[in-house]
Protein backbone atom coordinates (compact mmCIF):
# COMPACT_ATOMS: atom_id res chain seq x y z
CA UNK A 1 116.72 124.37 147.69
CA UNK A 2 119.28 124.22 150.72
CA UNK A 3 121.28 120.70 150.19
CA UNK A 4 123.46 119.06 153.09
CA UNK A 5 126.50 120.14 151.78
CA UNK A 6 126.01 123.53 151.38
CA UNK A 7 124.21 124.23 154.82
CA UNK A 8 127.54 122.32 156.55
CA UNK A 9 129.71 124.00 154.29
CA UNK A 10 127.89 127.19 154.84
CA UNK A 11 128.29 127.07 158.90
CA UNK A 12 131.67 125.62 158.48
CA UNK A 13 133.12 129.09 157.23
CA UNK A 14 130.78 130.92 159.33
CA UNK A 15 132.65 130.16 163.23
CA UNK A 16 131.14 132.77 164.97
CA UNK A 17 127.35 131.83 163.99
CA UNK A 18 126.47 130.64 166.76
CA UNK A 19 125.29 126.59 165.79
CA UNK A 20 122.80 126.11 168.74
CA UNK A 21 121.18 129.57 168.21
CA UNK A 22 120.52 128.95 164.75
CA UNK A 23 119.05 125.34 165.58
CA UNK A 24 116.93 127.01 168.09
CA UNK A 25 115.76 129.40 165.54
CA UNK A 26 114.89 126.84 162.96
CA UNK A 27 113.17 124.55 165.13
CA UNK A 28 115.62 121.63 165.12
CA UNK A 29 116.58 119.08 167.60
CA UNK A 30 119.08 119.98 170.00
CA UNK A 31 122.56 118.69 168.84
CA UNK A 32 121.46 117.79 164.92
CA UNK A 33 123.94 120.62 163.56
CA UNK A 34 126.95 119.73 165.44
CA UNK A 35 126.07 115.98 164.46
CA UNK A 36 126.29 117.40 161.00
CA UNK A 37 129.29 119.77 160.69
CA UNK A 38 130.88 116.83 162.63
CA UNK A 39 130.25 114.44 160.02
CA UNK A 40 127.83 112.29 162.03
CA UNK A 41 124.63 112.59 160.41
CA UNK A 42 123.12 113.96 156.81
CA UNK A 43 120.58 116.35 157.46
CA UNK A 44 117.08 115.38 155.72
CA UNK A 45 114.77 117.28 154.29
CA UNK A 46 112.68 118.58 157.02
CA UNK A 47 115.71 120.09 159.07
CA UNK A 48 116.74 121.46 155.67
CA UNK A 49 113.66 123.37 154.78
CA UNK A 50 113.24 124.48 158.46
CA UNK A 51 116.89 125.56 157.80
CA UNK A 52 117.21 127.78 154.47
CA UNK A 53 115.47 130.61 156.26
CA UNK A 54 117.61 131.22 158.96
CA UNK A 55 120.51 130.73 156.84
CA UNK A 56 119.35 133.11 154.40
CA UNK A 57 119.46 135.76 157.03
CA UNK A 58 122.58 135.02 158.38
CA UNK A 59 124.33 135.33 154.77
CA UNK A 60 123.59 132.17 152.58
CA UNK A 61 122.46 134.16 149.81
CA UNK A 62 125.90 135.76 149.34
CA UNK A 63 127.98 132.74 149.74
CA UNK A 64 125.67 131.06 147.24
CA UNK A 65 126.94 133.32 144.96
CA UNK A 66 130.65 133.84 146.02
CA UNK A 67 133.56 134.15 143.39
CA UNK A 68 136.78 132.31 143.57
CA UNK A 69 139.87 134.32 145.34
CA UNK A 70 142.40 133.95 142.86
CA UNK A 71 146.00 133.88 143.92
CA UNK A 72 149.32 133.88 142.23
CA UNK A 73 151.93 132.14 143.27
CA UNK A 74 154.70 134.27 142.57
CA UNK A 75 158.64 135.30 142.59
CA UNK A 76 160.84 136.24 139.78
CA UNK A 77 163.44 133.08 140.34
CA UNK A 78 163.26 129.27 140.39
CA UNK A 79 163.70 126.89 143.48
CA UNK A 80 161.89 129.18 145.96
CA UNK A 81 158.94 126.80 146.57
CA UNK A 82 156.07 128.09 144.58
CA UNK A 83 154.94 124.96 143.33
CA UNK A 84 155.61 123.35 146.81
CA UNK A 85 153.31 126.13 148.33
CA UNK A 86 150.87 126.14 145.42
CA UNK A 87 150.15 122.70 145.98
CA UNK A 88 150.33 122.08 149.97
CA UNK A 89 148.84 125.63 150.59
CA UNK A 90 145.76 124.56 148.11
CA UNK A 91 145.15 121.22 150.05
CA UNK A 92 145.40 122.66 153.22
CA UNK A 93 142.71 124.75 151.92
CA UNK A 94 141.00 122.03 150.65
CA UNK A 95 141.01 119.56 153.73
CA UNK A 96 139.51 122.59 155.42
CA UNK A 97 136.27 121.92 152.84
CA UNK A 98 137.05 125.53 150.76
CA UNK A 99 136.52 124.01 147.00
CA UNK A 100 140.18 124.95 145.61
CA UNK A 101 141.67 124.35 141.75
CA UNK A 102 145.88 124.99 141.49
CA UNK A 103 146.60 126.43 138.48
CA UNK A 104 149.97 124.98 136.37
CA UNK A 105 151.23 128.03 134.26
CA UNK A 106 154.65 127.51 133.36
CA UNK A 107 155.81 125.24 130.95
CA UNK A 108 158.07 123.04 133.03
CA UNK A 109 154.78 121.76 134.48
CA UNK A 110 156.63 120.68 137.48
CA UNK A 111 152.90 121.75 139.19
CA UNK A 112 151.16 118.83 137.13
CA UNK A 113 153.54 116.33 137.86
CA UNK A 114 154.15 116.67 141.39
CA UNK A 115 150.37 115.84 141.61
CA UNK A 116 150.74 113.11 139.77
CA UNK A 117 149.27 114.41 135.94
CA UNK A 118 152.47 113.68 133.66
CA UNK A 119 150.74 113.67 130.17
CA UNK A 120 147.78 115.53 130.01
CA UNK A 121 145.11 114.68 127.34
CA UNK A 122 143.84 118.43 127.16
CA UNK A 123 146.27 121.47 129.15
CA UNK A 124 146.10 125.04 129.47
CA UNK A 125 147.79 126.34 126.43
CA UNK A 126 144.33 124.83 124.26
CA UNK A 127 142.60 127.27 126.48
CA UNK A 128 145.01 129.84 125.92
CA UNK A 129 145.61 129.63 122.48
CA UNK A 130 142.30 128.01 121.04
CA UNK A 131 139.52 129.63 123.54
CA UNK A 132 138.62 126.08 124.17
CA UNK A 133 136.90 125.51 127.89
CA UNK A 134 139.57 124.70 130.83
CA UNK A 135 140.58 121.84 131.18
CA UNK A 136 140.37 120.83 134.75
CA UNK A 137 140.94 117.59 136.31
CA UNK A 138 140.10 115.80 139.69
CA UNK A 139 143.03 115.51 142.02
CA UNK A 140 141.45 115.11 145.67
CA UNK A 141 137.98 115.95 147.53
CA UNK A 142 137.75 119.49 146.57
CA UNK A 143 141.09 119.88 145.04
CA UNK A 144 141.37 120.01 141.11
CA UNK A 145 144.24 121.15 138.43
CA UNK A 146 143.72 122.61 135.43
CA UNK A 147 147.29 121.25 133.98
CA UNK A 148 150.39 122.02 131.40
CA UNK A 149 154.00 121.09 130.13
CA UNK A 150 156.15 122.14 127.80
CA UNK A 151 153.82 122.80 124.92
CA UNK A 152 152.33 125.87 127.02
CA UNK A 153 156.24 127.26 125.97
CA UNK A 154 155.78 126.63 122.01
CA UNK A 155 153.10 129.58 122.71
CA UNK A 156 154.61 131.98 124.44
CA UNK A 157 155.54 134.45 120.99
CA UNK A 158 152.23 133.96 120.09
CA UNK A 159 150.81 135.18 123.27
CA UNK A 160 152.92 138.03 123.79
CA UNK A 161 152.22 139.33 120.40
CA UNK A 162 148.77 138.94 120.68
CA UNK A 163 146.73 142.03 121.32
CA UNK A 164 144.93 139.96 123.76
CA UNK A 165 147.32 137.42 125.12
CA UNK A 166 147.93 138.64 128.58
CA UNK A 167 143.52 138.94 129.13
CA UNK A 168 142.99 135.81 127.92
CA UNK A 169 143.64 133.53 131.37
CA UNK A 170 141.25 135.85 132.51
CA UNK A 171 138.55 135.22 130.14
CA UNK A 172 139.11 130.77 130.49
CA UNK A 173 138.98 131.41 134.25
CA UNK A 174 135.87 133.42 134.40
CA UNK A 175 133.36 130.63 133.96
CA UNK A 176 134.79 128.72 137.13
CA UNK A 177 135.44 131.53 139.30
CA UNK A 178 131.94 130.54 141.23
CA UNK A 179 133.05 127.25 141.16
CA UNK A 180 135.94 127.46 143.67
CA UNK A 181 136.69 129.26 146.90
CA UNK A 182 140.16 129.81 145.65
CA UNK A 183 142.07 129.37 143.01
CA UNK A 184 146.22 129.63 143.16
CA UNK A 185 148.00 129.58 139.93
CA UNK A 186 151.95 128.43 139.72
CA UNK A 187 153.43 130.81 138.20
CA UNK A 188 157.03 131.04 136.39
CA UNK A 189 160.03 132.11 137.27
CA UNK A 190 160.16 134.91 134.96
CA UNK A 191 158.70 138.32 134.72
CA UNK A 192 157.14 137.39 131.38
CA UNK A 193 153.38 137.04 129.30
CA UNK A 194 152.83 134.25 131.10
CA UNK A 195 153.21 135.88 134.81
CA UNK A 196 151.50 138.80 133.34
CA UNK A 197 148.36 136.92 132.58
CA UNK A 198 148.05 135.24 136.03
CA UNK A 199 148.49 138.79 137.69
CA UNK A 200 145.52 140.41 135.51
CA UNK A 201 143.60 137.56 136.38
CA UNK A 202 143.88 137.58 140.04
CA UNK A 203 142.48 138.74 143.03
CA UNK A 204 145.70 139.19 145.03
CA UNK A 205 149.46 137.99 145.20
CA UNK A 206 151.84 135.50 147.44
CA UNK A 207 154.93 136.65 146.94
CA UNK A 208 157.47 133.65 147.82
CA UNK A 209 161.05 134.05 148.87
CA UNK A 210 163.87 132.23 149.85
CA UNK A 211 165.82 133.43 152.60
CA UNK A 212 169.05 133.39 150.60
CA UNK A 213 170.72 136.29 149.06
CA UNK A 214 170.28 135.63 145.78
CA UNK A 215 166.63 135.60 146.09
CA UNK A 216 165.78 138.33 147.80
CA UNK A 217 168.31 140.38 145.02
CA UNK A 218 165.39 141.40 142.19
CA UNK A 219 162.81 141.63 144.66
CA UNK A 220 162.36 145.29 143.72
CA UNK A 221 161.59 144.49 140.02
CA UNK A 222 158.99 142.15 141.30
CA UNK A 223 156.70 144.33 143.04
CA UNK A 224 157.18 147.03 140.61
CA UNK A 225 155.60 144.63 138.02
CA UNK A 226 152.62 144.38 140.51
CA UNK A 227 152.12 147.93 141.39
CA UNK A 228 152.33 148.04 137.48
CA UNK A 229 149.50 145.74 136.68
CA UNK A 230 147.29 146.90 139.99
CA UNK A 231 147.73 150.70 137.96
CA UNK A 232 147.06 150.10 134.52
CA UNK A 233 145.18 146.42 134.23
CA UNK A 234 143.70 145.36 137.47
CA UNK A 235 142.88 148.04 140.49
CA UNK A 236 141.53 145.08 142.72
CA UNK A 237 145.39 143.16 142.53
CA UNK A 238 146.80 143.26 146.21
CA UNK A 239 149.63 141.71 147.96
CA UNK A 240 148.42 138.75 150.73
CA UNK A 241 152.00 138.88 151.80
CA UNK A 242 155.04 137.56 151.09
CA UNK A 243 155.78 134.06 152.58
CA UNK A 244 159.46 133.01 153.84
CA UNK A 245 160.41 129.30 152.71
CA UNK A 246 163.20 126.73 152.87
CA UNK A 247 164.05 128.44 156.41
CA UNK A 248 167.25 126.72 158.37
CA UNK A 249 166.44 128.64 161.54
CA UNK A 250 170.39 127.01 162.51
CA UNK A 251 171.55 128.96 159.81
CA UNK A 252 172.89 132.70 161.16
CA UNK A 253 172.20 133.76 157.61
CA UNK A 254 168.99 132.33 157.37
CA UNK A 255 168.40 134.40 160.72
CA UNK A 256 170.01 137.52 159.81
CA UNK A 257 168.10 137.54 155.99
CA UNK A 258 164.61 136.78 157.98
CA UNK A 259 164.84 139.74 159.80
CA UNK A 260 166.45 142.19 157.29
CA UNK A 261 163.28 140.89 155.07
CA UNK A 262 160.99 141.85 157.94
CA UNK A 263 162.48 145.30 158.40
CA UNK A 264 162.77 146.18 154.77
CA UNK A 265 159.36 144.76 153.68
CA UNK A 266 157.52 146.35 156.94
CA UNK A 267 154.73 148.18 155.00
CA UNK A 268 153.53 143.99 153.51
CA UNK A 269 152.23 141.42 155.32
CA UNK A 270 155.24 139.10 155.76
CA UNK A 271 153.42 135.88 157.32
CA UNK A 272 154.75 134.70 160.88
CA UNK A 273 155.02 131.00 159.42
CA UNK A 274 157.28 130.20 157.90
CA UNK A 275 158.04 126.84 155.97
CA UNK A 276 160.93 125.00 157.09
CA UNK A 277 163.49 122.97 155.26
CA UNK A 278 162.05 119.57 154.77
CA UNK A 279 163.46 116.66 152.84
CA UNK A 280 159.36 115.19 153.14
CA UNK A 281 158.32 118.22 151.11
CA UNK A 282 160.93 117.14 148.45
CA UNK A 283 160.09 113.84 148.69
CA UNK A 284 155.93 114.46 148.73
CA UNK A 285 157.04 115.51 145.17
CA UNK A 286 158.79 113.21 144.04
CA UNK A 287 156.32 110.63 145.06
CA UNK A 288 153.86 113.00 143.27
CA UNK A 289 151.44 113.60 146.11
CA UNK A 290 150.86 116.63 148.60
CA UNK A 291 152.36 116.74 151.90
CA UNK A 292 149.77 115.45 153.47
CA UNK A 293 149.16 112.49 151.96
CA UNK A 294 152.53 111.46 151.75
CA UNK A 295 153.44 112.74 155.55
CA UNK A 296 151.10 114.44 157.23
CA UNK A 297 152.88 114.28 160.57
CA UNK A 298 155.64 115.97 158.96
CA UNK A 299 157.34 119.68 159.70
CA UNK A 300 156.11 120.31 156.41
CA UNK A 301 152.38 119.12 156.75
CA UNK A 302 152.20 121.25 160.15
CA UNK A 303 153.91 124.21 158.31
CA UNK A 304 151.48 124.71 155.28
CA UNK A 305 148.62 123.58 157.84
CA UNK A 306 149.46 126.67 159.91
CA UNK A 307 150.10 128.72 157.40
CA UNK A 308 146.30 128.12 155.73
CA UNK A 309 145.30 128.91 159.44
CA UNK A 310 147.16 132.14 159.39
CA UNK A 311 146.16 133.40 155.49
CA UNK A 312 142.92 133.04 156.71
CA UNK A 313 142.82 134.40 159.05
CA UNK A 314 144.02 137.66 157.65
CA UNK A 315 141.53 137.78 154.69
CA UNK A 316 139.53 140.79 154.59
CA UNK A 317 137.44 140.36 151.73
């Protein structure tokens, strides 16, 4: 049976149904689905059995039965702003009512603690290592994190020896994958098992860079690694694009990288936001919330909100 939450979450990723149409069709009131996708009323079971039809022809039955996006967060060196993307991107996606969990794969587990998990009970490495389910915890509405620290790092050998290691964040994910609308994993900054695994397991790629010379040197290496594991052990993988953060537009080096980035990487997606130096983004951490809890009138807040607009907006699937 169609619920509430489904039909307004159904109609809130649909923007081109047209709302009064579709009320029209089923028979309702004028004005009850707007109420409802506004937040105004709870539609009751009479509007929702008049409903399920017309919803079922317009698509329902497939998003019933969607499958996560999965996304890693990616770049071969530290201090770029995965985890700061990872986090704010996910909660933008989130306060736009997609169902999103973040994903904490290296060991630092600078992803757990900047939302506020600083010893978890159960972490990723037991699902890793011991097949046990994934452990995923409750962050926000519609935001969880399945978390780690440094005991994901003890495992590493053990991984990489393992005929199976790199498959296995595959296999823990699978039974959540029509759980979530997306799901971004935090990735390392090293080209190693761990990195691996989240690129088998996913559904497409953010490349994040820096616009500083030392990040943008090895940039090469990392895409090779991608067309690698698109070839051999995942055909679907794809790039979303490659996302420009810790911009200083003041900076004429800042400038001159951006645009040597947007020459060079010409045949990607490099997204038109970009995500500006921000001492609230650093601080949002520190305080161990996203950016929009902690300032959601900041640079940063409007940055990752626009950039959530724009990654959207350029999904094919």
């Amino acid at each position: 049976m169609l619920t509430h939450q489904e039909a307004v979450q159904f109609l809130s990723k649909k923007p081109a149904l047209s709302v009064s149409a579709i009320e029209k069709e089923a028979g309702l009131p004028v004005s009850t689905l707007p109420k409802a996708l506004a937040g105004h009323r709870t539609l009751n079971q009479k509007h929702l059995t008049a409903l399920e039809p017309v919803l079922l022809e317009y698509g329902l039955t497939e998003f019933r039965y969607r499958k996560a996006r999965v996304i890693s967060v990616v770049n071969h060196k530290g201090g770029v702003g995965k985890t700061t993307t990872t986090i704010n991107l996910g909660r933008a996606l989130a306060l736009q009512t997609y169902k999103v969990l973040i994903v904490d794969m290296d060991s630092q587990g600078n992803l757990s603690q900047s939302v506020g998990v600083d010893n978890p009970e159960e972490q990723l490495y037991e699902a890793l290592v011991h097949q046990k389910e994934l452990p995923v915890l409750g962050v926000t509405e519609n935001f969880d994190l399945v978390p780690s620290n440094l005991e994901l790092a003890k495992y590493e050998r053990d991984l990489t020896h393992s005929p199976s290691g790199s498959l296995r964040l595959k296999a823990s994910l699978a039974p959540v994958l029509d759980k979530y609308d997306f799901i971004l994993i935090d990735c390392p900054p090293a080209l190693n098992i761990f990195t691996n695994s989240a690129l088998i397991a996913s559904t497409s790629a953010l490349v994040v860079l820096e616009p500083e010379t030392s990040a943008v040197k090895g940039m090469n290496n990392l895409f090779e690694l991608i067309e690698e594991i698109r070839r051999f052990f995942n055909e679907r993988l794809t790039i979303d694009g490659v996302l420009l953060t810790r911009v200083d537009r003041r900076l004429v080096l800042h400038k001159e990288i951006i645009q040597a980035v947007r020459q060079d990487l010409a045949d990607f997606v490099v997204f038109q936001t970009e995500i500006r130096l921000s001492a609230a983004l650093k601080e949002s951490q520190y305080a161990q919330l996203d950016i929009f809890r902690y300032h959601p009138a900041s640079p940063g807040a409007q940055d990752y909100q626009a950039l959530a607009n724009e990654y959207l907006g350029n999904l094919s699937y």
